[in-house]
Protein backbone atom coordinates (compact mmCIF):
# COMPACT_ATOMS: atom_id res chain seq x y z
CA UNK A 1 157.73 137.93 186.27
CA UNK A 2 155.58 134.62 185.83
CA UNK A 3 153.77 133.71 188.62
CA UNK A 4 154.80 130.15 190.17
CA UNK A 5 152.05 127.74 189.68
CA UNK A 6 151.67 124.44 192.20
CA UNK A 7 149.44 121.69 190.10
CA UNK A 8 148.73 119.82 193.03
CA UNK A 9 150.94 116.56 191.93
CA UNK A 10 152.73 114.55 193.98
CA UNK A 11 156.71 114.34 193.96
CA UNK A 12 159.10 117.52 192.82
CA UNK A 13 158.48 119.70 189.55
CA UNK A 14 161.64 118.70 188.12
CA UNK A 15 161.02 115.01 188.41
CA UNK A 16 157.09 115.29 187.52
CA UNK A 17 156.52 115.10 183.81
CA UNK A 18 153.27 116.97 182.29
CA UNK A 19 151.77 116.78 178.93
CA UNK A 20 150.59 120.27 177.95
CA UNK A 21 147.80 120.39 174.66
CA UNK A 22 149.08 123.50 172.61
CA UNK A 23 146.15 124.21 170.18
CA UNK A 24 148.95 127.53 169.22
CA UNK A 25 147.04 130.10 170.92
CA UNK A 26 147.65 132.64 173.52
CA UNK A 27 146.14 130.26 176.46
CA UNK A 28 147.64 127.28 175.98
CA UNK A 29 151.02 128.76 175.12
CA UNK A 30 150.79 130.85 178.31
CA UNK A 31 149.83 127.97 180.61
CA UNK A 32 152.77 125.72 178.78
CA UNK A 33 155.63 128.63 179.73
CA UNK A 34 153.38 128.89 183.41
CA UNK A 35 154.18 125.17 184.32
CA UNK A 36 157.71 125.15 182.25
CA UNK A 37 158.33 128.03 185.21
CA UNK A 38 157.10 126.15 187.79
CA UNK A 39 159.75 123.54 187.17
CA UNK A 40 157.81 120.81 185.56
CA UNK A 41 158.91 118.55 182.70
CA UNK A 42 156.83 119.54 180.50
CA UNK A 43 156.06 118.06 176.55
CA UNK A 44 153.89 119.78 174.23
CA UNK A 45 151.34 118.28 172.01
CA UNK A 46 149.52 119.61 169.45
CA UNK A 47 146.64 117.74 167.86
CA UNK A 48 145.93 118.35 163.79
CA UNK A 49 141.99 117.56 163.15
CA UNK A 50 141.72 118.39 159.88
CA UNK A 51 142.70 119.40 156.64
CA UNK A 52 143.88 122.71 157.41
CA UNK A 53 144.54 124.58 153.92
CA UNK A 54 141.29 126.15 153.36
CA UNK A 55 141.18 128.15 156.37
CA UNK A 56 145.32 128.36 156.67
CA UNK A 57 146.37 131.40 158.08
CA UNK A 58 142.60 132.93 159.10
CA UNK A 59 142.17 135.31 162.16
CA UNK A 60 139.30 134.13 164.57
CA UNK A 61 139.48 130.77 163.45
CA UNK A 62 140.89 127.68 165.72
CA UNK A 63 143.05 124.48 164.46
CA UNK A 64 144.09 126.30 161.27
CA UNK A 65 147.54 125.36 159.49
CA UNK A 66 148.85 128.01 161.08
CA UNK A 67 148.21 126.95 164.22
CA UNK A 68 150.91 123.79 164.33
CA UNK A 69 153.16 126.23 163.19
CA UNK A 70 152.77 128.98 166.43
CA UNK A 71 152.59 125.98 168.90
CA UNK A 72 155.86 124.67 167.14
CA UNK A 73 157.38 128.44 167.64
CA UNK A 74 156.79 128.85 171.46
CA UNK A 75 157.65 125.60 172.37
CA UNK A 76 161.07 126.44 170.77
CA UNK A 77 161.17 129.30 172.67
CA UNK A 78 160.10 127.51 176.09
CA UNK A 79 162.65 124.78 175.04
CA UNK A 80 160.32 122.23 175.47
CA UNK A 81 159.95 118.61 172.79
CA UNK A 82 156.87 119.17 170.42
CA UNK A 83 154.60 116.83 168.61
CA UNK A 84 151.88 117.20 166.53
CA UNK A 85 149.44 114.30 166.35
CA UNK A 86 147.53 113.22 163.30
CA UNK A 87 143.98 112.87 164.71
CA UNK A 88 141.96 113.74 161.71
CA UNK A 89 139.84 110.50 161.06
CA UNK A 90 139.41 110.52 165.09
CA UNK A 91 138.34 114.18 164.88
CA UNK A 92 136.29 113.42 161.38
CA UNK A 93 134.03 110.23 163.40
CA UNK A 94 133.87 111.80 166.75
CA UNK A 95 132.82 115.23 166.29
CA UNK A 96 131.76 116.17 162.59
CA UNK A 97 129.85 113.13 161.54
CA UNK A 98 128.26 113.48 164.97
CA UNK A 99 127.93 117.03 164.02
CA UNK A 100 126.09 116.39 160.84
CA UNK A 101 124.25 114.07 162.61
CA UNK A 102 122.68 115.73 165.11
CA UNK A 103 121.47 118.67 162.51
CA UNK A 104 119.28 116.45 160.81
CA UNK A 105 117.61 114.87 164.05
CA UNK A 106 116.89 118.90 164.46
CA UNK A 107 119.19 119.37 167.23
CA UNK A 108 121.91 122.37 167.19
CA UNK A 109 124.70 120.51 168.39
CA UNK A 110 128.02 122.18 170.29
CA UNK A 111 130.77 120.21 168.76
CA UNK A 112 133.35 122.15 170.77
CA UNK A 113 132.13 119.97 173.86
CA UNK A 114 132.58 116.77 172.07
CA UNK A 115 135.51 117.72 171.12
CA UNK A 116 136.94 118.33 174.46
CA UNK A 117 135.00 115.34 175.61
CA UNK A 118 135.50 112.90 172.73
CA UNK A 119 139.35 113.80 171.67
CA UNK A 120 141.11 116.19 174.08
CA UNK A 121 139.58 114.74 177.59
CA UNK A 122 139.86 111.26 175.76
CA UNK A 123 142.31 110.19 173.29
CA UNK A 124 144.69 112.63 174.33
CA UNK A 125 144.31 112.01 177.75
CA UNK A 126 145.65 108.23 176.81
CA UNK A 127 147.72 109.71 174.68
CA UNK A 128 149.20 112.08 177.75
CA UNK A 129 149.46 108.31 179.93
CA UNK A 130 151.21 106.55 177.40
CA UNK A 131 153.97 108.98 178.02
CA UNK A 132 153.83 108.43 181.57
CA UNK A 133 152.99 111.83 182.17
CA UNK A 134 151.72 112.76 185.69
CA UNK A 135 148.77 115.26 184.25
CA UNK A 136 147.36 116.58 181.06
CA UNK A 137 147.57 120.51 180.53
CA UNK A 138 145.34 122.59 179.14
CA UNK A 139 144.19 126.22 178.51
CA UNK A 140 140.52 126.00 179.37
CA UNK A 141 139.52 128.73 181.86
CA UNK A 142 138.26 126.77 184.91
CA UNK A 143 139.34 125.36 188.11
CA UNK A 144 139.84 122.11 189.36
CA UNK A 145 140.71 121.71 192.76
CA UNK A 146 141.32 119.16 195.88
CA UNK A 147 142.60 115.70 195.63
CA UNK A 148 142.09 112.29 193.99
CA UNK A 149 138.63 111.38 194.12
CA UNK A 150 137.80 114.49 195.65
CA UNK A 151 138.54 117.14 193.43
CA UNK A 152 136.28 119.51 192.20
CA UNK A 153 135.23 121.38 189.65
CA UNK A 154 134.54 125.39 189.35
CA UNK A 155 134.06 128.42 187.55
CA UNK A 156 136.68 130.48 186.61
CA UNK A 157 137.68 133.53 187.81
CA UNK A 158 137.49 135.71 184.72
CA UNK A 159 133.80 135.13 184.16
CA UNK A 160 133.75 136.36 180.37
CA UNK A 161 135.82 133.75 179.92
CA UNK A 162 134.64 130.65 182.10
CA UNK A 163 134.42 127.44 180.11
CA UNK A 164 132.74 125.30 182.88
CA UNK A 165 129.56 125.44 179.99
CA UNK A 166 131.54 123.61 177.57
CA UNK A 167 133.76 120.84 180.23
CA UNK A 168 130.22 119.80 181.58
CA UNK A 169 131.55 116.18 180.36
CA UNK A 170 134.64 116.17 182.52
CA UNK A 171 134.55 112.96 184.65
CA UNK A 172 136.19 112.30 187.65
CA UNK A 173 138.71 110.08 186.32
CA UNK A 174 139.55 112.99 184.13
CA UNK A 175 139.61 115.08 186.90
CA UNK A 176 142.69 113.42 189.19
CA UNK A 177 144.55 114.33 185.82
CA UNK A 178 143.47 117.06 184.36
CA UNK A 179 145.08 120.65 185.60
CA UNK A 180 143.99 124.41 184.32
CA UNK A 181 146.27 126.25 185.43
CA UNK A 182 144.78 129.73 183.74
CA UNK A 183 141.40 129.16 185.80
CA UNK A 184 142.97 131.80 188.38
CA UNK A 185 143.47 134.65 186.03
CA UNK A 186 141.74 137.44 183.76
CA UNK A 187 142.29 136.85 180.27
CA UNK A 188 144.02 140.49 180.40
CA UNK A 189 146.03 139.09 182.53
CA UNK A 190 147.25 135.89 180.31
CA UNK A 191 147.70 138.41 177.52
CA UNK A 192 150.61 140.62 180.16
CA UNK A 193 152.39 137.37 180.79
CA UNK A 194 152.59 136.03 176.93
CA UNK A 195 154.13 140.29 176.20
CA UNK A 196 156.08 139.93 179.03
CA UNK A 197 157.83 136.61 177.97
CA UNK A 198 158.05 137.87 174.73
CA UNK A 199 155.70 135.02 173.15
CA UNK A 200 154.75 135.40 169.39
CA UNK A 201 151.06 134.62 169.91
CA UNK A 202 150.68 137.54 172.62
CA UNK A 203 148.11 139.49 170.19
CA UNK A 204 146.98 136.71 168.01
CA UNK A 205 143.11 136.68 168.02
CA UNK A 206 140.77 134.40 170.22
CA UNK A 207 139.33 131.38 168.31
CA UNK A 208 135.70 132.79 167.50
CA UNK A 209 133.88 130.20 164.95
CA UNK A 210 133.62 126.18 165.14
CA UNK A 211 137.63 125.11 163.67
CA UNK A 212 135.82 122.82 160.67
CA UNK A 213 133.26 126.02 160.24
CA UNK A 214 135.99 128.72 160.00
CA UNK A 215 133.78 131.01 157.84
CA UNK A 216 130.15 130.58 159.70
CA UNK A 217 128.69 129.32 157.16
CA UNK A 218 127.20 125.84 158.69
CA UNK A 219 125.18 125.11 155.33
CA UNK A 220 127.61 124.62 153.61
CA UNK A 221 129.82 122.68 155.30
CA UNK A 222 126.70 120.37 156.00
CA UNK A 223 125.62 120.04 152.71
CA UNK A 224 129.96 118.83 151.81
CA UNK A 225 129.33 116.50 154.54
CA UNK A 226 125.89 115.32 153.45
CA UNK A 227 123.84 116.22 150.94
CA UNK A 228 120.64 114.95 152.97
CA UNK A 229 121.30 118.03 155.18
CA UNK A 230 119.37 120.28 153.19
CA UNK A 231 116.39 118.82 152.16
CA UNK A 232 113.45 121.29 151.49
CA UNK A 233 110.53 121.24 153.76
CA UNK A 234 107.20 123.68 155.07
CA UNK A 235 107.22 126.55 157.32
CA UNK A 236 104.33 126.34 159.26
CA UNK A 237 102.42 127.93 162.37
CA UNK A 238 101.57 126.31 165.60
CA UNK A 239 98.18 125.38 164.26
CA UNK A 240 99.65 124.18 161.42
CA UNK A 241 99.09 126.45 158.99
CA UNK A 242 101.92 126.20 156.01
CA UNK A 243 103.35 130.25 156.21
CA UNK A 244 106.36 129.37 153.18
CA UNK A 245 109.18 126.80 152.54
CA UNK A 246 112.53 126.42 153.20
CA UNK A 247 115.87 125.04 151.92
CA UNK A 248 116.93 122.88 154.72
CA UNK A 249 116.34 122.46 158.62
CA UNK A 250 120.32 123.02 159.32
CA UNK A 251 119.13 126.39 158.61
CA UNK A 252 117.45 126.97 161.87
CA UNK A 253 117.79 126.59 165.47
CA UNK A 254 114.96 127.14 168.27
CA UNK A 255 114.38 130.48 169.39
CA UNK A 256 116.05 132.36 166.29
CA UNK A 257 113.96 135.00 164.62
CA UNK A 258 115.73 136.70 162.17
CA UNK A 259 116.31 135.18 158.21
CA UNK A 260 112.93 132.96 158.43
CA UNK A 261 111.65 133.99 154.96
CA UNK A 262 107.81 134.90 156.52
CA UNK A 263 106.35 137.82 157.53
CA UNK A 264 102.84 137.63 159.36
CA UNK A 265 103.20 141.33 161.18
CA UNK A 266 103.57 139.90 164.76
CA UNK A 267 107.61 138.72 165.75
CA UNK A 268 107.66 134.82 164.91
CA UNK A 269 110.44 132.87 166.29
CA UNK A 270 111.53 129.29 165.57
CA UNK A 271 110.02 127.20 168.57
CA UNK A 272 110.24 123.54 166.62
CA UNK A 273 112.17 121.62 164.30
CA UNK A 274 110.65 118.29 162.80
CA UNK A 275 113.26 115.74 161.57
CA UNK A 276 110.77 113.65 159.83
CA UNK A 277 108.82 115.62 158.12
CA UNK A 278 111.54 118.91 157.88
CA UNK A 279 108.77 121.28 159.04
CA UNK A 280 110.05 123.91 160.74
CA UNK A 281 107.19 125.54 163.42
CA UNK A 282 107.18 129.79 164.32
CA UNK A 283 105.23 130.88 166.80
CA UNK A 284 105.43 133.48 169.47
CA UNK A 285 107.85 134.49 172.04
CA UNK A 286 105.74 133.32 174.62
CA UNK A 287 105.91 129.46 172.96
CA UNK A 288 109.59 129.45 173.72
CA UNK A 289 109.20 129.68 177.36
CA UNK A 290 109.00 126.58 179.18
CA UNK A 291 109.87 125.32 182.55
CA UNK A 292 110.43 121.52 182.30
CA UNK A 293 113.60 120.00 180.11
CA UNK A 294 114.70 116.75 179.37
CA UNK A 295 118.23 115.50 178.95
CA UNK A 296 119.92 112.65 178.66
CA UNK A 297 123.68 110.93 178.70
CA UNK A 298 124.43 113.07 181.79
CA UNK A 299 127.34 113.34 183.42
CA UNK A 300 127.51 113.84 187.09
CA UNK A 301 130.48 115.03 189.51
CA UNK A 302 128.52 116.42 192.42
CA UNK A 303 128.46 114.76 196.13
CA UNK A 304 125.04 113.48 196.16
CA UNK A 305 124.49 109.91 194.52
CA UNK A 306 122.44 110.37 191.88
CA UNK A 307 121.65 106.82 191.59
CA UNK A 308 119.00 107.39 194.47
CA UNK A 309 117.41 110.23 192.52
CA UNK A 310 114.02 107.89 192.05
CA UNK A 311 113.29 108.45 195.24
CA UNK A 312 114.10 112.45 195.85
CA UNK A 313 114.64 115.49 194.31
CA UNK A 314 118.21 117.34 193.84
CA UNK A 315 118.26 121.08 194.20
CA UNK A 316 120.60 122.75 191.87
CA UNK A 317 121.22 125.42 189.56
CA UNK A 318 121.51 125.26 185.82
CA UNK A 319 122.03 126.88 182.65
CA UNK A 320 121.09 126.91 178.84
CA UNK A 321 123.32 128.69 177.46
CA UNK A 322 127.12 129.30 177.89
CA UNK A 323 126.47 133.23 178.62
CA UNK A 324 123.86 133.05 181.14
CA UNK A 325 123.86 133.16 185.10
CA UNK A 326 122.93 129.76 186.12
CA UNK A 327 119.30 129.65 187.85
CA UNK A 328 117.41 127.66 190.25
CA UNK A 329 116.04 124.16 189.72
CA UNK A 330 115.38 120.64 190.70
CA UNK A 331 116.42 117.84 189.41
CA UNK A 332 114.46 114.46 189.28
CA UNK A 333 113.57 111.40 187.56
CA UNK A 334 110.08 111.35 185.57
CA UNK A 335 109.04 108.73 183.42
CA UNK A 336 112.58 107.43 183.52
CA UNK A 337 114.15 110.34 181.71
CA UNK A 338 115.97 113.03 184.15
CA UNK A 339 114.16 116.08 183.84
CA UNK A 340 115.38 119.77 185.22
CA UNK A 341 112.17 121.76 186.35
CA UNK A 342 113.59 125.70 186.66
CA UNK A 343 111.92 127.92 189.39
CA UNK A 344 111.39 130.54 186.46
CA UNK A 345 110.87 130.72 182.74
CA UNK A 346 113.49 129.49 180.33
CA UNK A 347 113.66 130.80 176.72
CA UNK A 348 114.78 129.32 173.12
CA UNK A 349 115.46 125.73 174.26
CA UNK A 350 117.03 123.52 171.74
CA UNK A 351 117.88 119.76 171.51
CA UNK A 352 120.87 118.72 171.14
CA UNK A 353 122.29 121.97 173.07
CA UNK A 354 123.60 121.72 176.74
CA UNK A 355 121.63 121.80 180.44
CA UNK A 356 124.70 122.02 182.68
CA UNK A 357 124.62 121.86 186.43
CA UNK A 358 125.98 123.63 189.31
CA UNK A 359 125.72 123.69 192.80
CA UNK A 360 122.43 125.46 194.28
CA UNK A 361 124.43 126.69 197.66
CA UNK A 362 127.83 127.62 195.64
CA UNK A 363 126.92 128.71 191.92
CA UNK A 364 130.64 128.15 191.20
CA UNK A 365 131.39 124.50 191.49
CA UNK A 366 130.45 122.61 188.58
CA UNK A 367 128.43 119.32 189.22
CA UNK A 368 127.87 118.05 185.48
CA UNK A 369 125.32 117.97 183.08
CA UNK A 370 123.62 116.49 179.80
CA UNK A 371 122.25 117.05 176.67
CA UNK A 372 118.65 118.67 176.02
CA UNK A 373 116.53 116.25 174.39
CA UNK A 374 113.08 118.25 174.66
């Protein structure tokens, strides 16, 4: 039996009507049928980004053709309306030009964050209004909680599966709208309910690679988009020293160590990426580490105003990397750019990747974050 859900709205589930985003896997199918249960109204809307035929029908991929189809299925099932929006030159501008983009400043971009930030958490979020819906559903796996203004947002449960890395962007606007109903659960246990509904997608694989990237193979894809991507450039040591040449800077990101094309005897590791000149710098494990980052375009949800942070330092906890256990740090203002100075050694960090933020007392609430610049 389903559990019953409340999503914190105001008025009676069968008067309230929700807008759930069905990408046509297990998570957002499951939390569709959880707030169909609950009593909601609920309309499902699935969002095409792209053309879809070369990677139709591929396990471990996400958005594929097949995809419309399986969201199309269960909301039959649920009996719920379906649509499927056309969002493909929104998706194209937003997130893979911006993609491209940011490879040849020598970043490694995430573009499943813009994605959620720039088309999920904002065009369909109008999209979700325009249809006077009372919130926007998704499948994430975090937790929003509290009211209005107030709410907050947190880890999820099943930490193996907590996307607060990835929703750093989440404003507080989006916030008073935006419920996650599966932030509660274990995945395992997402995967009993979809069985014990009898939902088609129950064992259908978790999306593993970038939608537009279904095969891994970034290269190529950037070279398709822009043929700039790979221009040729030096390999070279931290003294400068040219150690061999290479076919492209998308081919690297800081910190990686393996598939450099040099051998010197000693481990070298990518520690810098030069847009202007495409040199590509190795050095030693100890040049990764660093304790000072800068970011920029941060977004902040926490209680403290961080308009006044000229004048103090914030105490927080932060993260690199999706994976990792958030660690101690300040935040403050230096040379008017926001910089996070960690209590310990951080390793591999790249531009254009993600510093998010969480609270220093309670490692579980989310209070923003921005992108690494250096």
């Amino acid at each position: 039996m389903l559990p019953i859900i409340d999503l914190d709205l105001k008025g009676k589930p069968e008067e309230t009507k929700v807008v759930v985003a069905m990408s046509g896997g297990v998570d957002s199918s499951v939390a569709a049928a959880l707030v169909k249960n609950a009593g909601y109204s609920v309309i499902g809307i699935t969002l095409q980004l792209y053309d879809s035929g070369s990677s139709n029908g591929k396990k471990g991929s996400c958005c594929a053709g097949q995809d419309i189809q399986d969201a199309r299925k269960v909301a039959a099932d649920l009996g719920i309306p379906h649509y499927v929006l056309n969002y493909e030159d929104i998706f194209k501008e937003k997130v893979i030009n911006s993609f491209s983009e940011s490879y040849q400043k020598g970043e490694t971009p995430i573009p499943c964050v813009l994605c959620n930030e720039k088309v999920k958490f904002d065009d369909l979020f109008e999209a979700a209004k325009g249809l006077n819906a009372k919130a926007l559903i998704t499948g994430h796996y975090i937790i929003s909680q509290g009211f209005g203004h107030n709410r907050q947002l947190h880890r999820a449960k099943d930490s193996e599966k907590d996307q607060s890395y990835f929703l750093f962007k989440t404003t507080r606007d989006q916030l008073e709208f935006l419920r996650f109903p599966l932030g509660d659960f274990k995945k395992s246990e997402i995967r009993s309910f979809a069985n014990e509904i009898g939902l088609t997608v129950s064992d259908k694989p978790d999306s593993q690679d970038i939608c537009f990237v279904p095969d891994g193979k970034y290269a190529d894809i950037l070279k398709k988009i822009d043929p700039n991507n790979l221009k040729p450039g030096h390999l070279k040591s931290v003294d400068g020293n040219i150690l061999g040449q290479h076919k492209g800077i998308v081919n690297f990101t800081i910190g990686q160590r393996k598939g450099l094309g040099v051998a010197t005897g000693a481990p070298l590791y990518v520690i810098d990426i030069n847009p202007d000149n495409h040199d590509v710098i190795l050095g030693s494990k100890d040049d990764l580490r660093t304790r000072d980052i800068y970011v920029r375009d941060v977004n902040w949800i926490g209680d403290d105003d961080i308009s006044q942070i000229e004048d103090k330092k914030i105490k927080i906890k932060a993260k690199i990397r999706s994976t990792q256990e958030p660690k101690l740090a300040n935040l403050f203002l230096s040379n008017q750019q926001l910089c996070i100075n960690f209590y310990e050694d951080v390793e591999g960090v790249s531009p254009g990747q993600a510093c998010v933020f969480y609270d220093a007392n309670n490692s579980s609430r989310v209070l923003g974050g921005g992108w690494i610049t250096q």
